[in-house]
C-alpha atoms as a PDB file:
ATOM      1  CA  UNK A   1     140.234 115.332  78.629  1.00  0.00           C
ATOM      2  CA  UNK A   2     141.404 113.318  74.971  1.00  0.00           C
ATOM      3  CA  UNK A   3     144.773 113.200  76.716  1.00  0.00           C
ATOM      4  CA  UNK A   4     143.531 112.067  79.892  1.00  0.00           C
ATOM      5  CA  UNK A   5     141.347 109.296  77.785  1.00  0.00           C
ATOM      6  CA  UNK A   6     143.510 108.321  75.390  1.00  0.00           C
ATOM      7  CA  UNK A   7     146.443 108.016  78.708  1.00  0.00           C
ATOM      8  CA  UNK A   8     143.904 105.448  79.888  1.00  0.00           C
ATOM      9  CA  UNK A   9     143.155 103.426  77.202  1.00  0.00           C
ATOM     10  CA  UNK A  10     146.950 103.106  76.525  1.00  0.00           C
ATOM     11  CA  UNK A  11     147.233 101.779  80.100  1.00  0.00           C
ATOM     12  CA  UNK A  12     144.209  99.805  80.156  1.00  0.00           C
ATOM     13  CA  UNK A  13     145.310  98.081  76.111  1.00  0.00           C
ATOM     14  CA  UNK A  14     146.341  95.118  78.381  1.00  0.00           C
ATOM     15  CA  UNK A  15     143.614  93.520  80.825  1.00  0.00           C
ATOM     16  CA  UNK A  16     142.569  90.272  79.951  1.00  0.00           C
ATOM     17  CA  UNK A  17     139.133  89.071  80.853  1.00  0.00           C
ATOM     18  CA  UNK A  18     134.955  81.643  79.791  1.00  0.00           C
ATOM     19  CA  UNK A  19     132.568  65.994  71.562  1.00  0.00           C
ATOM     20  CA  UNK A  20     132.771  65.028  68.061  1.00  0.00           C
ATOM     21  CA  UNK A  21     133.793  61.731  66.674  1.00  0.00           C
ATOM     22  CA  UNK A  22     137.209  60.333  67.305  1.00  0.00           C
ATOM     23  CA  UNK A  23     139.610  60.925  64.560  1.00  0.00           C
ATOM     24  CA  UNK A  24     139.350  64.690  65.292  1.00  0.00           C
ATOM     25  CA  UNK A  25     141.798  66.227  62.550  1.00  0.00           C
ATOM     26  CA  UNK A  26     144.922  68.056  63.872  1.00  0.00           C
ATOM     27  CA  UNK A  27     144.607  72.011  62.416  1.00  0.00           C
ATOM     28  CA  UNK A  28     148.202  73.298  61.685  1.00  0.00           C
ATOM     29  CA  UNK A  29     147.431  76.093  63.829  1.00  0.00           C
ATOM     30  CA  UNK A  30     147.379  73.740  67.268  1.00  0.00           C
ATOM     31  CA  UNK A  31     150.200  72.578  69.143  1.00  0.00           C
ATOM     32  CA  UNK A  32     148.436  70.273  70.809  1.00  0.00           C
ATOM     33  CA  UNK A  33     147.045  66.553  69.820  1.00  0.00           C
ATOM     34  CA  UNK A  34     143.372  67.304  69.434  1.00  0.00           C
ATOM     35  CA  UNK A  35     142.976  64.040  68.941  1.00  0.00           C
ATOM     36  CA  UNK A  36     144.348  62.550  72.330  1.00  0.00           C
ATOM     37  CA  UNK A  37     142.786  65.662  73.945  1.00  0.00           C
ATOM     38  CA  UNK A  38     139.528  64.234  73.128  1.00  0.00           C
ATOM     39  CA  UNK A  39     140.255  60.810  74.794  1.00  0.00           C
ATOM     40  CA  UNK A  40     141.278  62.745  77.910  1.00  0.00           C
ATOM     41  CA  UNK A  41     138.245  64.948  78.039  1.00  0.00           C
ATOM     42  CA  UNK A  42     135.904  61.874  78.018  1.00  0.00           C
ATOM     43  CA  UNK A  43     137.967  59.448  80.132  1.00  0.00           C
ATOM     44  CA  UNK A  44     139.144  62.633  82.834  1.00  0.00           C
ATOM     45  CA  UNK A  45     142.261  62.513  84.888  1.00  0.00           C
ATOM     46  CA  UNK A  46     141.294  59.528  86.382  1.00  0.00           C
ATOM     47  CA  UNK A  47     140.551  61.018  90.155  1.00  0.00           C
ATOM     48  CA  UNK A  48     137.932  63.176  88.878  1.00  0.00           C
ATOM     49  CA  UNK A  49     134.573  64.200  86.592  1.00  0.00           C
ATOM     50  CA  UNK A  50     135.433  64.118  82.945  1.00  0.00           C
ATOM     51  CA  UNK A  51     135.442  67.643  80.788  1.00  0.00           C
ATOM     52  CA  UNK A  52     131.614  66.967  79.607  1.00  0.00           C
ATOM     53  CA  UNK A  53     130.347  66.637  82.635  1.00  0.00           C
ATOM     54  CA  UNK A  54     130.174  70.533  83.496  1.00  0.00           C
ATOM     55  CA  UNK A  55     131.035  71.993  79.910  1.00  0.00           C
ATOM     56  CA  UNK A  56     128.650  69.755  77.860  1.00  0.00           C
ATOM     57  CA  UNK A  57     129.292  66.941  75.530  1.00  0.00           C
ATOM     58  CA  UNK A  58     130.497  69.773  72.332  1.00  0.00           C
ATOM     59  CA  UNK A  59     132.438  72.461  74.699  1.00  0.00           C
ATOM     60  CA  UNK A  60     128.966  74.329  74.788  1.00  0.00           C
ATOM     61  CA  UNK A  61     129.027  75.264  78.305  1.00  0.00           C
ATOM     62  CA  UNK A  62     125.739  75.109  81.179  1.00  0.00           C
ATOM     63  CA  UNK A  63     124.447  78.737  81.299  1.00  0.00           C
ATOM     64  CA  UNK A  64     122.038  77.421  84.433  1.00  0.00           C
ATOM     65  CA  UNK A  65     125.439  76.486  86.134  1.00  0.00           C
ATOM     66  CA  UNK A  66     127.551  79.439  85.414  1.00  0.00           C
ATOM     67  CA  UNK A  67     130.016  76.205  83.310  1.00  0.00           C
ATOM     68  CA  UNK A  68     131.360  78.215  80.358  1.00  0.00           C
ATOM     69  CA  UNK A  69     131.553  77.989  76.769  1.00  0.00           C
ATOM     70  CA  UNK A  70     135.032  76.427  76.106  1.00  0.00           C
ATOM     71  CA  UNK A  71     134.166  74.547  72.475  1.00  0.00           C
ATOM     72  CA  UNK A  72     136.408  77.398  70.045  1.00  0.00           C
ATOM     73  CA  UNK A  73     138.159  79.385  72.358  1.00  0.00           C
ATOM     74  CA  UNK A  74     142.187  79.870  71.291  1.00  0.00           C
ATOM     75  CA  UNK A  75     143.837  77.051  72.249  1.00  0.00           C
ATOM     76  CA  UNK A  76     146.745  78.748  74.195  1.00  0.00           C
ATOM     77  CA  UNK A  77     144.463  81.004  76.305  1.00  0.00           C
ATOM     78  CA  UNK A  78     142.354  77.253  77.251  1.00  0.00           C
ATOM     79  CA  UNK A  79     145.900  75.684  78.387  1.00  0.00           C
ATOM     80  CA  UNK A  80     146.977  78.683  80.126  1.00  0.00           C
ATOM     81  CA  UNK A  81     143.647  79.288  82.064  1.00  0.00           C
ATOM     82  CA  UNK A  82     143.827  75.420  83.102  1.00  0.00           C
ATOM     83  CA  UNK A  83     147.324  75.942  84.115  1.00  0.00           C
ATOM     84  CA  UNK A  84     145.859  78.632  86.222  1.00  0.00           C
ATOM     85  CA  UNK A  85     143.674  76.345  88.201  1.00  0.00           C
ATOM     86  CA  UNK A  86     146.756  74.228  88.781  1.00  0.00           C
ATOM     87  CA  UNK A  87     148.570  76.592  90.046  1.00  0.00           C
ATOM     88  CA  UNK A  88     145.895  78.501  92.133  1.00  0.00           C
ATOM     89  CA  UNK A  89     146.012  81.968  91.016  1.00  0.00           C
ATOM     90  CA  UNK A  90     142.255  81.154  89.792  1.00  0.00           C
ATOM     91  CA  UNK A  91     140.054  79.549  91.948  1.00  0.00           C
ATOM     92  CA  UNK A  92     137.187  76.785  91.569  1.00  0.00           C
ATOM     93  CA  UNK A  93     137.605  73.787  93.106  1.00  0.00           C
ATOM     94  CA  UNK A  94     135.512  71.472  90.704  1.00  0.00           C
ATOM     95  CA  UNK A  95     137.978  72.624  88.236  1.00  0.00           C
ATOM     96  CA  UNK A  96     141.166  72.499  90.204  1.00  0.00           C
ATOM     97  CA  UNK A  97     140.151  69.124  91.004  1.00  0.00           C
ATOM     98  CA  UNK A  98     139.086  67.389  88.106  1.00  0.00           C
ATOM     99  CA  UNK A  99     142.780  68.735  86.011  1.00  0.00           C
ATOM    100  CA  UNK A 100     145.055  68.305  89.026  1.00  0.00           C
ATOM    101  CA  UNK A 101     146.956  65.153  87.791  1.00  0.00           C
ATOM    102  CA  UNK A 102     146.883  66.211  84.625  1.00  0.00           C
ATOM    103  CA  UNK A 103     150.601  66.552  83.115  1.00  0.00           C
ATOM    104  CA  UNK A 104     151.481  69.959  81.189  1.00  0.00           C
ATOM    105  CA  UNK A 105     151.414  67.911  78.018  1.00  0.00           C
ATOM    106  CA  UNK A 106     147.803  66.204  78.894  1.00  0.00           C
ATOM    107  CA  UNK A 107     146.818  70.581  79.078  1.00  0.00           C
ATOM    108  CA  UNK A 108     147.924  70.874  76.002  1.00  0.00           C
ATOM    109  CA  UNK A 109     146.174  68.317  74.120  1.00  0.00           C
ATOM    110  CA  UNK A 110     142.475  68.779  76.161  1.00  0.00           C
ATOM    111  CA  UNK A 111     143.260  72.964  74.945  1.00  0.00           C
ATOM    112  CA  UNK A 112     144.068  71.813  71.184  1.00  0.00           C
ATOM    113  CA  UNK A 113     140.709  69.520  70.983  1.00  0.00           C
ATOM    114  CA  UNK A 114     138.219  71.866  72.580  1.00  0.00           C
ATOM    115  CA  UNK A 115     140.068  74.655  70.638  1.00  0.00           C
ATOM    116  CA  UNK A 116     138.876  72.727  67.324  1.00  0.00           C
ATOM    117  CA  UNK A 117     135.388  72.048  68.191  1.00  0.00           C
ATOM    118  CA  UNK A 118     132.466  74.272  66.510  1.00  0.00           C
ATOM    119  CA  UNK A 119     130.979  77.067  68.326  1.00  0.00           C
ATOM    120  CA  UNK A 120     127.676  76.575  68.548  1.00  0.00           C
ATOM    121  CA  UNK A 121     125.063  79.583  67.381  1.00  0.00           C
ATOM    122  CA  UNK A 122     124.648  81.557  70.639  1.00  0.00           C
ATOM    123  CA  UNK A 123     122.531  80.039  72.948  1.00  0.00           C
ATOM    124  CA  UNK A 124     118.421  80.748  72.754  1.00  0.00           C
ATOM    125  CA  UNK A 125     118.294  80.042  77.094  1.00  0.00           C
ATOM    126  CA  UNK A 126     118.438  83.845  77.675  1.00  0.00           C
ATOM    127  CA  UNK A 127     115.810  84.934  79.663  1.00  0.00           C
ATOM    128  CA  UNK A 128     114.287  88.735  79.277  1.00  0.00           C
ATOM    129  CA  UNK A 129     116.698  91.295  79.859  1.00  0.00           C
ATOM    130  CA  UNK A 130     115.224  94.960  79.799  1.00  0.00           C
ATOM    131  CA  UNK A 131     115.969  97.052  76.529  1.00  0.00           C
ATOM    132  CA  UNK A 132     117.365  99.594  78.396  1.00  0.00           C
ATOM    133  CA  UNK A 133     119.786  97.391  80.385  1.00  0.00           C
ATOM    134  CA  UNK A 134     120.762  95.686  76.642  1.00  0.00           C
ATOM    135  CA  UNK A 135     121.017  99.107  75.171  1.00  0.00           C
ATOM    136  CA  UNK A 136     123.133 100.171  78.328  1.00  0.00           C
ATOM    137  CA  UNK A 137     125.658  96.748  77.698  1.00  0.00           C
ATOM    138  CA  UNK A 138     125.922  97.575  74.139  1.00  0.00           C
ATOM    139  CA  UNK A 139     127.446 101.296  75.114  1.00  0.00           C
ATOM    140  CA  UNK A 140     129.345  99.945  77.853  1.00  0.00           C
ATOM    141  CA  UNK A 141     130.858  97.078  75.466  1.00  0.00           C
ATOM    142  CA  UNK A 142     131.066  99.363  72.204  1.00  0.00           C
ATOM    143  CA  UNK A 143     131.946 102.817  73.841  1.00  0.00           C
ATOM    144  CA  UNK A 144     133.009 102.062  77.439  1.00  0.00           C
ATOM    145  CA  UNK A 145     132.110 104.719  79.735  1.00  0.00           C
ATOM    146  CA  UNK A 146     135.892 106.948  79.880  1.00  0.00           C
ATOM    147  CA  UNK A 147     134.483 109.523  82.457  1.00  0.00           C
ATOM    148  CA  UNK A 148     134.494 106.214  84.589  1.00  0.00           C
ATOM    149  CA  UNK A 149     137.878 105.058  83.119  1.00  0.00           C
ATOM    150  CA  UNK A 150     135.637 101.908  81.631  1.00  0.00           C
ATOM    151  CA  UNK A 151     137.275 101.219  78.617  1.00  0.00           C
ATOM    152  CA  UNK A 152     135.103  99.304  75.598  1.00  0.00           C
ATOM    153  CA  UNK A 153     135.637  95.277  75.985  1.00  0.00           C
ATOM    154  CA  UNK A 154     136.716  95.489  72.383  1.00  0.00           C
ATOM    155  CA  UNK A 155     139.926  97.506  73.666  1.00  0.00           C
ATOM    156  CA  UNK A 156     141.168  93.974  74.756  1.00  0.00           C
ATOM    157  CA  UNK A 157     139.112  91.376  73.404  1.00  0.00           C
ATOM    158  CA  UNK A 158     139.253  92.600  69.792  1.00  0.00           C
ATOM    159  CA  UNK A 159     136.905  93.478  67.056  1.00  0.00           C
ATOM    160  CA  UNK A 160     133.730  92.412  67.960  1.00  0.00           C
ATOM    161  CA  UNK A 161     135.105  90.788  70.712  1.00  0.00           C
ATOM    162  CA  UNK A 162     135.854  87.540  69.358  1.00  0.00           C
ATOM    163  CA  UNK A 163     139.414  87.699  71.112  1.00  0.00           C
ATOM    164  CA  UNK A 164     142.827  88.033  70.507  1.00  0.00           C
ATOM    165  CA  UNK A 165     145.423  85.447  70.335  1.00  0.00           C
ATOM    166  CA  UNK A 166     146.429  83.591  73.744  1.00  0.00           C
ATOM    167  CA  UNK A 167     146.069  86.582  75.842  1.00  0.00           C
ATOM    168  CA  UNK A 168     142.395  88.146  75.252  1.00  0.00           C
ATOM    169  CA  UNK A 169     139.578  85.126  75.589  1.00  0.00           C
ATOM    170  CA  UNK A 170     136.507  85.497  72.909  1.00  0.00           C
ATOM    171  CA  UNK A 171     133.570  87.119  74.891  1.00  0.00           C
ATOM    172  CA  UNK A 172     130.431  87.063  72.366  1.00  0.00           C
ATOM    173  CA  UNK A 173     128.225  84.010  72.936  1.00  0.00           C
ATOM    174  CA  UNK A 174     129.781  83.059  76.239  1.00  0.00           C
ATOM    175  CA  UNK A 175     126.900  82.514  79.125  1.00  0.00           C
ATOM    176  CA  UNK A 176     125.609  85.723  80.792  1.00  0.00           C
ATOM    177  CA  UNK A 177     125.789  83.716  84.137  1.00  0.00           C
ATOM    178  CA  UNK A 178     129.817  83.153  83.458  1.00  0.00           C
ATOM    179  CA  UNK A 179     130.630  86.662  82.587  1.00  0.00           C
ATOM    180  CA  UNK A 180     128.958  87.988  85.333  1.00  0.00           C
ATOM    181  CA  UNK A 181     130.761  84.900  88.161  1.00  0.00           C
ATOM    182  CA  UNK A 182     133.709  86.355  86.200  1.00  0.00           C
ATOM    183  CA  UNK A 183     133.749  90.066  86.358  1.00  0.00           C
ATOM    184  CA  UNK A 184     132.543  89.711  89.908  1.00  0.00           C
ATOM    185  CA  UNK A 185     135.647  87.331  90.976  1.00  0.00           C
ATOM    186  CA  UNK A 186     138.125  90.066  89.226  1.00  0.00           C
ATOM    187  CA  UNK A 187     135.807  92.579  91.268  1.00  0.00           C
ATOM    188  CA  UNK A 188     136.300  90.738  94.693  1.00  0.00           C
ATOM    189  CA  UNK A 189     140.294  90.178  94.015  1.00  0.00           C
ATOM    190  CA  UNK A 190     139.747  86.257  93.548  1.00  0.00           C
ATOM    191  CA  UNK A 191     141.373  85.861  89.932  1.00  0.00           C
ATOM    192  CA  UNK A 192     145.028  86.459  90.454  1.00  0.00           C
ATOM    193  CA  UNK A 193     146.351  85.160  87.113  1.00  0.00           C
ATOM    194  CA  UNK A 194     147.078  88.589  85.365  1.00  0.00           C
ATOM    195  CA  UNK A 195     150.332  89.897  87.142  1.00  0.00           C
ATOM    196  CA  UNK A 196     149.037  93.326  86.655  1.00  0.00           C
ATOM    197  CA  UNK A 197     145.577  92.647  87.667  1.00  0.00           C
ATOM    198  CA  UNK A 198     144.356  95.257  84.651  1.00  0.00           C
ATOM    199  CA  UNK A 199     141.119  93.489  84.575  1.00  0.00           C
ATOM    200  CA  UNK A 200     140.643  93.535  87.959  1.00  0.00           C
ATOM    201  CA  UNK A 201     140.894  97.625  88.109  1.00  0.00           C
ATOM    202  CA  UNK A 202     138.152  97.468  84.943  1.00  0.00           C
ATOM    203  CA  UNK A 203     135.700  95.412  86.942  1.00  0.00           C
ATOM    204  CA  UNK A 204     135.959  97.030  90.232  1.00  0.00           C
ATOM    205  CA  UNK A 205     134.851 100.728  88.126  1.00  0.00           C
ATOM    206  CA  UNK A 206     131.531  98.545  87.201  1.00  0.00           C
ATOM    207  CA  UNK A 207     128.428  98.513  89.509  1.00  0.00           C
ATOM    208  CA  UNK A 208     126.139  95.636  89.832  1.00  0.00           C
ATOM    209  CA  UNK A 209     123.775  97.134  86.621  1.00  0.00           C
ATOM    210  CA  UNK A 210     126.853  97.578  84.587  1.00  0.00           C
ATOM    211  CA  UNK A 211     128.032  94.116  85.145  1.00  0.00           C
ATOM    212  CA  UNK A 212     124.283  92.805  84.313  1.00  0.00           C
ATOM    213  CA  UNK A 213     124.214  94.838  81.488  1.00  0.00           C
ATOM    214  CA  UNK A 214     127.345  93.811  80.033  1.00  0.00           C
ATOM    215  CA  UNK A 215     126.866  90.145  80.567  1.00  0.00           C
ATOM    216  CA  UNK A 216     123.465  89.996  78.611  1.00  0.00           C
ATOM    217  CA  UNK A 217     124.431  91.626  75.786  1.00  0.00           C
ATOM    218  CA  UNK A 218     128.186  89.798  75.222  1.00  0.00           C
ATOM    219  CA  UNK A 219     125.961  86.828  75.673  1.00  0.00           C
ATOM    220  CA  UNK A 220     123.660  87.830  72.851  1.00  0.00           C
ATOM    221  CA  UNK A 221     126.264  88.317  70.217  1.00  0.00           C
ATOM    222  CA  UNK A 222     127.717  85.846  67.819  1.00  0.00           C
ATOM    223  CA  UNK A 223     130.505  84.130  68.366  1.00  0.00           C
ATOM    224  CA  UNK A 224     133.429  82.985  65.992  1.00  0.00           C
ATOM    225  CA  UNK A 225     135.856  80.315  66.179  1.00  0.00           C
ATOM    226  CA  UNK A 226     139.180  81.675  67.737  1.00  0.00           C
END
């Protein structure tokens, strides 16, 4: 059975599962022009809604909307995920959209300014989720559930599960309502953007409590600038 486990969390090491003034200051670590990126996200690609009309005017997201969290998140994983929309192998149409005349370059700088912008503390809009179905996320997210080849989130998403570089998006403080839209579009086969579709195995293992549980407690813990 350790063989077996450890075999699967080997395998499984890869899945991937989310305005200030202007005069935003360039961090070294961007390769991106926050700065222009900020003009772009309030003036939009000029055939659709700009950035802060779904994810709020800091990056903070609409919980009641299922818009996520995007202020903080790693810069590369924002331009790739946009790129995604572009391209189609992830789906929304609000999003595809609003970026679709958006150059590669234009990606680049909207990822490096929301990438620069505070996380805000996670949100207080959660509404009363059951102790047990918290105390059933927190195993799920901590321990996983290897009988059930469930893996812990932190596997991918790193300690805590603030994320990992481009690949592996921050998951603590992003909405509930996202994470769950999320896990249930890898579930249904209607995120395409990982070639090996890891995440997609994950989330079809988890039932409709599991994915509940999991999004309320991710959602309740504190999230750190990527």
């Amino acid at each position: 059975m350790m063989k077996l486990k450890w075999t699967a969390f080997v395998v499984l090491a890869g899945c991937s599962l989310i305005m200030t003034p202007l005069g935003v200051a360039k961090d070294s670590s961007t390769t991106g022009d926050p700065e222009r990126g900020q003009q772009l996200a309030l003036q939009g690609d000029g055939s659709g809604a700009p950035c802060l009309a779904c994810h709020g005017a800091m990056g903070e997201g609409n919980a009641a909307a299922a818009f996520p969290r995007i202020a903080g998140l790693n810069e590369d994983y924002l331009f790739r995920t946009m790129q995604a929309y572009q391209q189609g192998t992830r789906v929304n149409p609000a999003m595809s959209m609003n970026i679709d005349n958006f150059a590669d370059a234009d990606l680049r700088d909207l990822a490096a300014y929301f990438a620069t912008l505070p996380v805000a503390e996670t949100g207080t809009e959660h509404s009363e989720v059951a102790p047990e179905l918290l105390a059933l996320g927190e195993r799920l997210v901590t321990n996983g559930d290897w009988d059930a080849y469930i893996p812990p989130c932190a596997s991918c998403h790193g300690p805590n599960n603030q994320g990992v570089d481009g690949n592996f998006p921050g998951l603590a403080g992003q909405h509930a309502s996202y994470i769950k839209q999320q896990l249930l579009a890898w579930q249904q086969g209607q995120r395409r953007s990982d070639p090996l579709q890891l995440m997609e195995a994950v989330a079809k293992r988890l039932d409709a409590e599991q994915i509940d549980a999991v999004a309320a407690y991710l959602a309740r813990q504190p999230a750190l600038q990527q």
